[in-house]
Each structure stands twice: as C-alpha cells, then as structure tokens.
Protein backbone atom coordinates (compact mmCIF):
# COMPACT_ATOMS: atom_id res chain seq x y z
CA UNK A 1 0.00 0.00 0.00
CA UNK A 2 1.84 3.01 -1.17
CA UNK A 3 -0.60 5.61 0.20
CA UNK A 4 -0.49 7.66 2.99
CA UNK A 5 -3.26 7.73 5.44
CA UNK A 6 -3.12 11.36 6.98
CA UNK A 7 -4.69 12.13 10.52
CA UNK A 8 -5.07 15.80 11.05
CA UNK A 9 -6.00 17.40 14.16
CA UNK A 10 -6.16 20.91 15.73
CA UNK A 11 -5.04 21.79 18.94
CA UNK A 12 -3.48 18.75 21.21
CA UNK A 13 -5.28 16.40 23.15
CA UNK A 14 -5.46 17.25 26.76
CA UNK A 15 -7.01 14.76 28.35
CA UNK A 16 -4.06 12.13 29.20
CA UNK A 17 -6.55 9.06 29.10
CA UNK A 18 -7.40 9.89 25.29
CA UNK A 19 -3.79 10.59 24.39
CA UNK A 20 -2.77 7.06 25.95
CA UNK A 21 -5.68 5.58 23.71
CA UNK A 22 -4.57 7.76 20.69
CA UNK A 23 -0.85 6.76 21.21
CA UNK A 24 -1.44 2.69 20.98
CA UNK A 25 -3.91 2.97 18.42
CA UNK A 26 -1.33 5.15 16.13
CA UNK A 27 1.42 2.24 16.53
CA UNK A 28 -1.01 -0.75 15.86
CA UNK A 29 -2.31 1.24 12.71
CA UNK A 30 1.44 1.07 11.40
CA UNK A 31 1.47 -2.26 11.32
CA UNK A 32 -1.31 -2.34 8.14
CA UNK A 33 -1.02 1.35 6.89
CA UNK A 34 1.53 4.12 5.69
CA UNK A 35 0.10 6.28 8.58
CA UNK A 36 0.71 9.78 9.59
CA UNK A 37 -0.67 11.84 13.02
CA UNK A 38 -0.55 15.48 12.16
CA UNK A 39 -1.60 18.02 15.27
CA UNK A 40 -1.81 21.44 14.11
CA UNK A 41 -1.20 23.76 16.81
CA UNK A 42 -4.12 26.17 18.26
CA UNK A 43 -4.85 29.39 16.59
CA UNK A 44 -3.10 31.88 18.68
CA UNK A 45 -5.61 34.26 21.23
CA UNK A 46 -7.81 31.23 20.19
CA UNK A 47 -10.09 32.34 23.41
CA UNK A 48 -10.30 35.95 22.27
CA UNK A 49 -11.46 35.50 18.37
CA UNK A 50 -15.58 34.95 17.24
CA UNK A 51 -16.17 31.02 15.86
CA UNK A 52 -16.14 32.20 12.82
CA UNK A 53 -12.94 34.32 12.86
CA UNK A 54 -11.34 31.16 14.61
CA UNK A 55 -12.75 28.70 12.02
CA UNK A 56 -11.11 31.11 9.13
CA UNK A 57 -7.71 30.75 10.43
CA UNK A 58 -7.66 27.06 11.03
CA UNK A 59 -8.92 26.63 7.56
CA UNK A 60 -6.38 28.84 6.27
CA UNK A 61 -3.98 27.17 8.02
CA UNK A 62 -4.98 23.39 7.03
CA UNK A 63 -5.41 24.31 3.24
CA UNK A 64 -2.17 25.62 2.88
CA UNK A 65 -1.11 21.93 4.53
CA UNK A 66 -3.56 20.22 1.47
CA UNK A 67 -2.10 19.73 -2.22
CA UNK A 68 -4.00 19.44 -5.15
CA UNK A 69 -3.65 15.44 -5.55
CA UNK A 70 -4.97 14.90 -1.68
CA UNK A 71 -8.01 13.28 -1.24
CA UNK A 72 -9.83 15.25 2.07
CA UNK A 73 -12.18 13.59 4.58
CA UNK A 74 -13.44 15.69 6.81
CA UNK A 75 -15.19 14.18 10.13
CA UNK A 76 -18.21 15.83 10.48
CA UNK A 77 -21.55 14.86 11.96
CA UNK A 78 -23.80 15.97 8.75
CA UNK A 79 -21.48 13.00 7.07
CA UNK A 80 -22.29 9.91 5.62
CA UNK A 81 -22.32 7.54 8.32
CA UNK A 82 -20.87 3.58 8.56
CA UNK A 83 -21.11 0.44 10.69
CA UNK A 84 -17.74 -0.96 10.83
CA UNK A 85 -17.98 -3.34 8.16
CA UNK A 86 -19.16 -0.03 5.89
CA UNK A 87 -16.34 1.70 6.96
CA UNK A 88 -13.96 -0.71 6.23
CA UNK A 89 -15.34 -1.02 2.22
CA UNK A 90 -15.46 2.78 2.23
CA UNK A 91 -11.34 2.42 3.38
CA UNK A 92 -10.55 -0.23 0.89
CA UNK A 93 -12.32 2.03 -2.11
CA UNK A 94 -9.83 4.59 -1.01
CA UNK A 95 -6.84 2.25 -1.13
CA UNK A 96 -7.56 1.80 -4.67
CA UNK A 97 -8.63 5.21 -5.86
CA UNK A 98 -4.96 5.86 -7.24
CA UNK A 99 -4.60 9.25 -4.46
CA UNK A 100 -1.07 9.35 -2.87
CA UNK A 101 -2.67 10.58 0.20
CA UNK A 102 -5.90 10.45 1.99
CA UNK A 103 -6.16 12.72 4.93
CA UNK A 104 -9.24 12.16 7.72
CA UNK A 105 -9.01 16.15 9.48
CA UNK A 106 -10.97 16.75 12.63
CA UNK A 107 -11.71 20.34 13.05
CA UNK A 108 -11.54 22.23 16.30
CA UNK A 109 -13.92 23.14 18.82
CA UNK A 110 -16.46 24.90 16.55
CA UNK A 111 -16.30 22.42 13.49
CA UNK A 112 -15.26 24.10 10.06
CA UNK A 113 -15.26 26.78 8.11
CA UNK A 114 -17.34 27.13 4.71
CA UNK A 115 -13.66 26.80 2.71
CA UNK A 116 -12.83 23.50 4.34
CA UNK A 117 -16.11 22.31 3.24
CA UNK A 118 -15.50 23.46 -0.61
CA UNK A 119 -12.31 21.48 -0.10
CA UNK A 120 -13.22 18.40 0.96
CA UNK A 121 -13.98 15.34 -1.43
CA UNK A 122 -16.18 13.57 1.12
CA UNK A 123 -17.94 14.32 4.56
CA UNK A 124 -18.22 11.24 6.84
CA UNK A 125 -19.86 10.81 10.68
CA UNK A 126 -18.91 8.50 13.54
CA UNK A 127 -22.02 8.98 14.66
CA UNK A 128 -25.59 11.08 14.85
CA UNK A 129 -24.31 12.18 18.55
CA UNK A 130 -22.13 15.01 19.23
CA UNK A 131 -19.09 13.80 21.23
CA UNK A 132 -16.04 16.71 22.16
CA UNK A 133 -13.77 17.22 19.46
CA UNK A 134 -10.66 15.28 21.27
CA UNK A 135 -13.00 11.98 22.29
CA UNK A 136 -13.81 11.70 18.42
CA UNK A 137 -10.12 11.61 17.58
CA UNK A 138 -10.08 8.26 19.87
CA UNK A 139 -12.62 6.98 18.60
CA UNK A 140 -11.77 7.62 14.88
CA UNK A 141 -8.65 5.72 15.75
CA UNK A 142 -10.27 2.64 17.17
CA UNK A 143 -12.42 2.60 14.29
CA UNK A 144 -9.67 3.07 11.71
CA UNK A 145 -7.93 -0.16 13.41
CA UNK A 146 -10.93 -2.01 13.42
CA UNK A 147 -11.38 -1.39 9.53
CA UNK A 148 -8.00 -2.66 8.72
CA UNK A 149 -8.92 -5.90 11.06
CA UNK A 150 -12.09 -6.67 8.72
CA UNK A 151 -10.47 -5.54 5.39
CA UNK A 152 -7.53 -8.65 6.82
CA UNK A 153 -9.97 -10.52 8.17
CA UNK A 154 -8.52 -10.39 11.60
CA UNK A 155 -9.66 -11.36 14.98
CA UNK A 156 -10.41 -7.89 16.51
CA UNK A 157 -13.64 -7.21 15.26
CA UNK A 158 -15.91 -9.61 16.94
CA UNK A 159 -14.05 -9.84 19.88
C-alpha cells in the first residue's frame, strides 16, 4: 500500500486518558497502513477570536497543509455515516482510488469553516451524537484499526 493515510488534528489532546488511547492505536495502525498523526497547533488568542474568525484561520492554516492530488475527509456529523464493516469497504475504495494521500481532518472546537467544506472530497460521521472534538479523535482511531482488522480478516472485530 503506497498511500499515505493522513490524521489531522487541531489543537493537542489534553485529556491524558485519550492521548494514551490515541498513542497505541497510532502504533497498531502502522502495522497495516503508511500512517501519519498530524496536530496542528491552536490558533493563537484562540479564546479571544468569534467562531467564525477562529474557524477562518484554522482553515487557512490546514489548506495551505492540502495539495492538489490529496483526497480530504473531513469528520463531520452531517457525514455519511458507517457500521464498521461499511467503513472498512469505504477504506478499501480509497486504497484503490490511485490518491497518494488520503487525509481524515478533525476540526476544532467549533467544526469548520465554509472553505474546508469546498475542499473536501467527502464528509463522513462517527455517529448522529455530538461527542467533544478530542473523544472523536479516539474513537476515529479505534475505528480506523478495526477497519483494517475486517479488510484482513482479523480477529479484533468480533471480539
């Protein structure tokens, strides 16, 4: 598999429980993938810009990351949503799409601005429910692991 799967992230995780998840689902994903963790630091004076000022300079920032030839996912809860199994065929159509890189890009606190939208090739949710921005990067993870389980027809999944 010569392309890169991208994780993008603003801002770190805080919470040292979700990090510690984040962390050993990173290393078992480079056992099947070409994998990549990107955090993009917080906006600076985060706490003292509107949403909407704050979503502008993340996006700038993150599209000046993106080239041309990148294929952009964008977690977001108005997405297309999976099982696992789903997931997993949605992954493998990727594998073969001929991109060099897919990136998955979790937004900040307030989501995304209107540009990354325009940007992005497809919108997918982990689910109807809202869960904070640094929980979903967990469980993105987990689920990313357990797709590369089904697609080798591993153990994990039903376990």
């Amino acid at each position: 598999l010569l392309m890169k799967i991208a994780f993008w992230q603003i801002g770190k995780t805080k919470e040292n429980y979700l990090k510690t998840g984040e962390d050993q689902y990173e290393k078992r994903l480079k056992h099947y993938l070409n994998f990549e963790s990107n955090v993009y630091p917080d906006i600076k004076n985060a706490g003292k810009l509107k949403p909407a000022d704050l979503k502008k300079a993340e996006a700038k920032m993150i599209l000046a990351q993106i080239q041309n030839s990148d294929h952009l996912v964008i977690l977001d809860e108005k997405g297309k949503s999976f099982n696992s199994v789903g997931f997993a065929k949605f992954n493998e159509k990727l594998f073969h799409s001929g991109s060099k890189r897919v990136i998955y890009l979790v937004g900040g606190a307030f989501g995304f601005d209107q540009s990354i939208y325009d940007r992005a090739n497809q919108k997918i949710a982990l689910s109807e429910m809202t869960f904070t921005h640094q929980m979903v990067r967990l469980f993105f993870l987990e689920q990313l692991y357990r797709a590369m389980t089904i697609i080798k027809n591993e153990q994990y999944h039903n376990t």
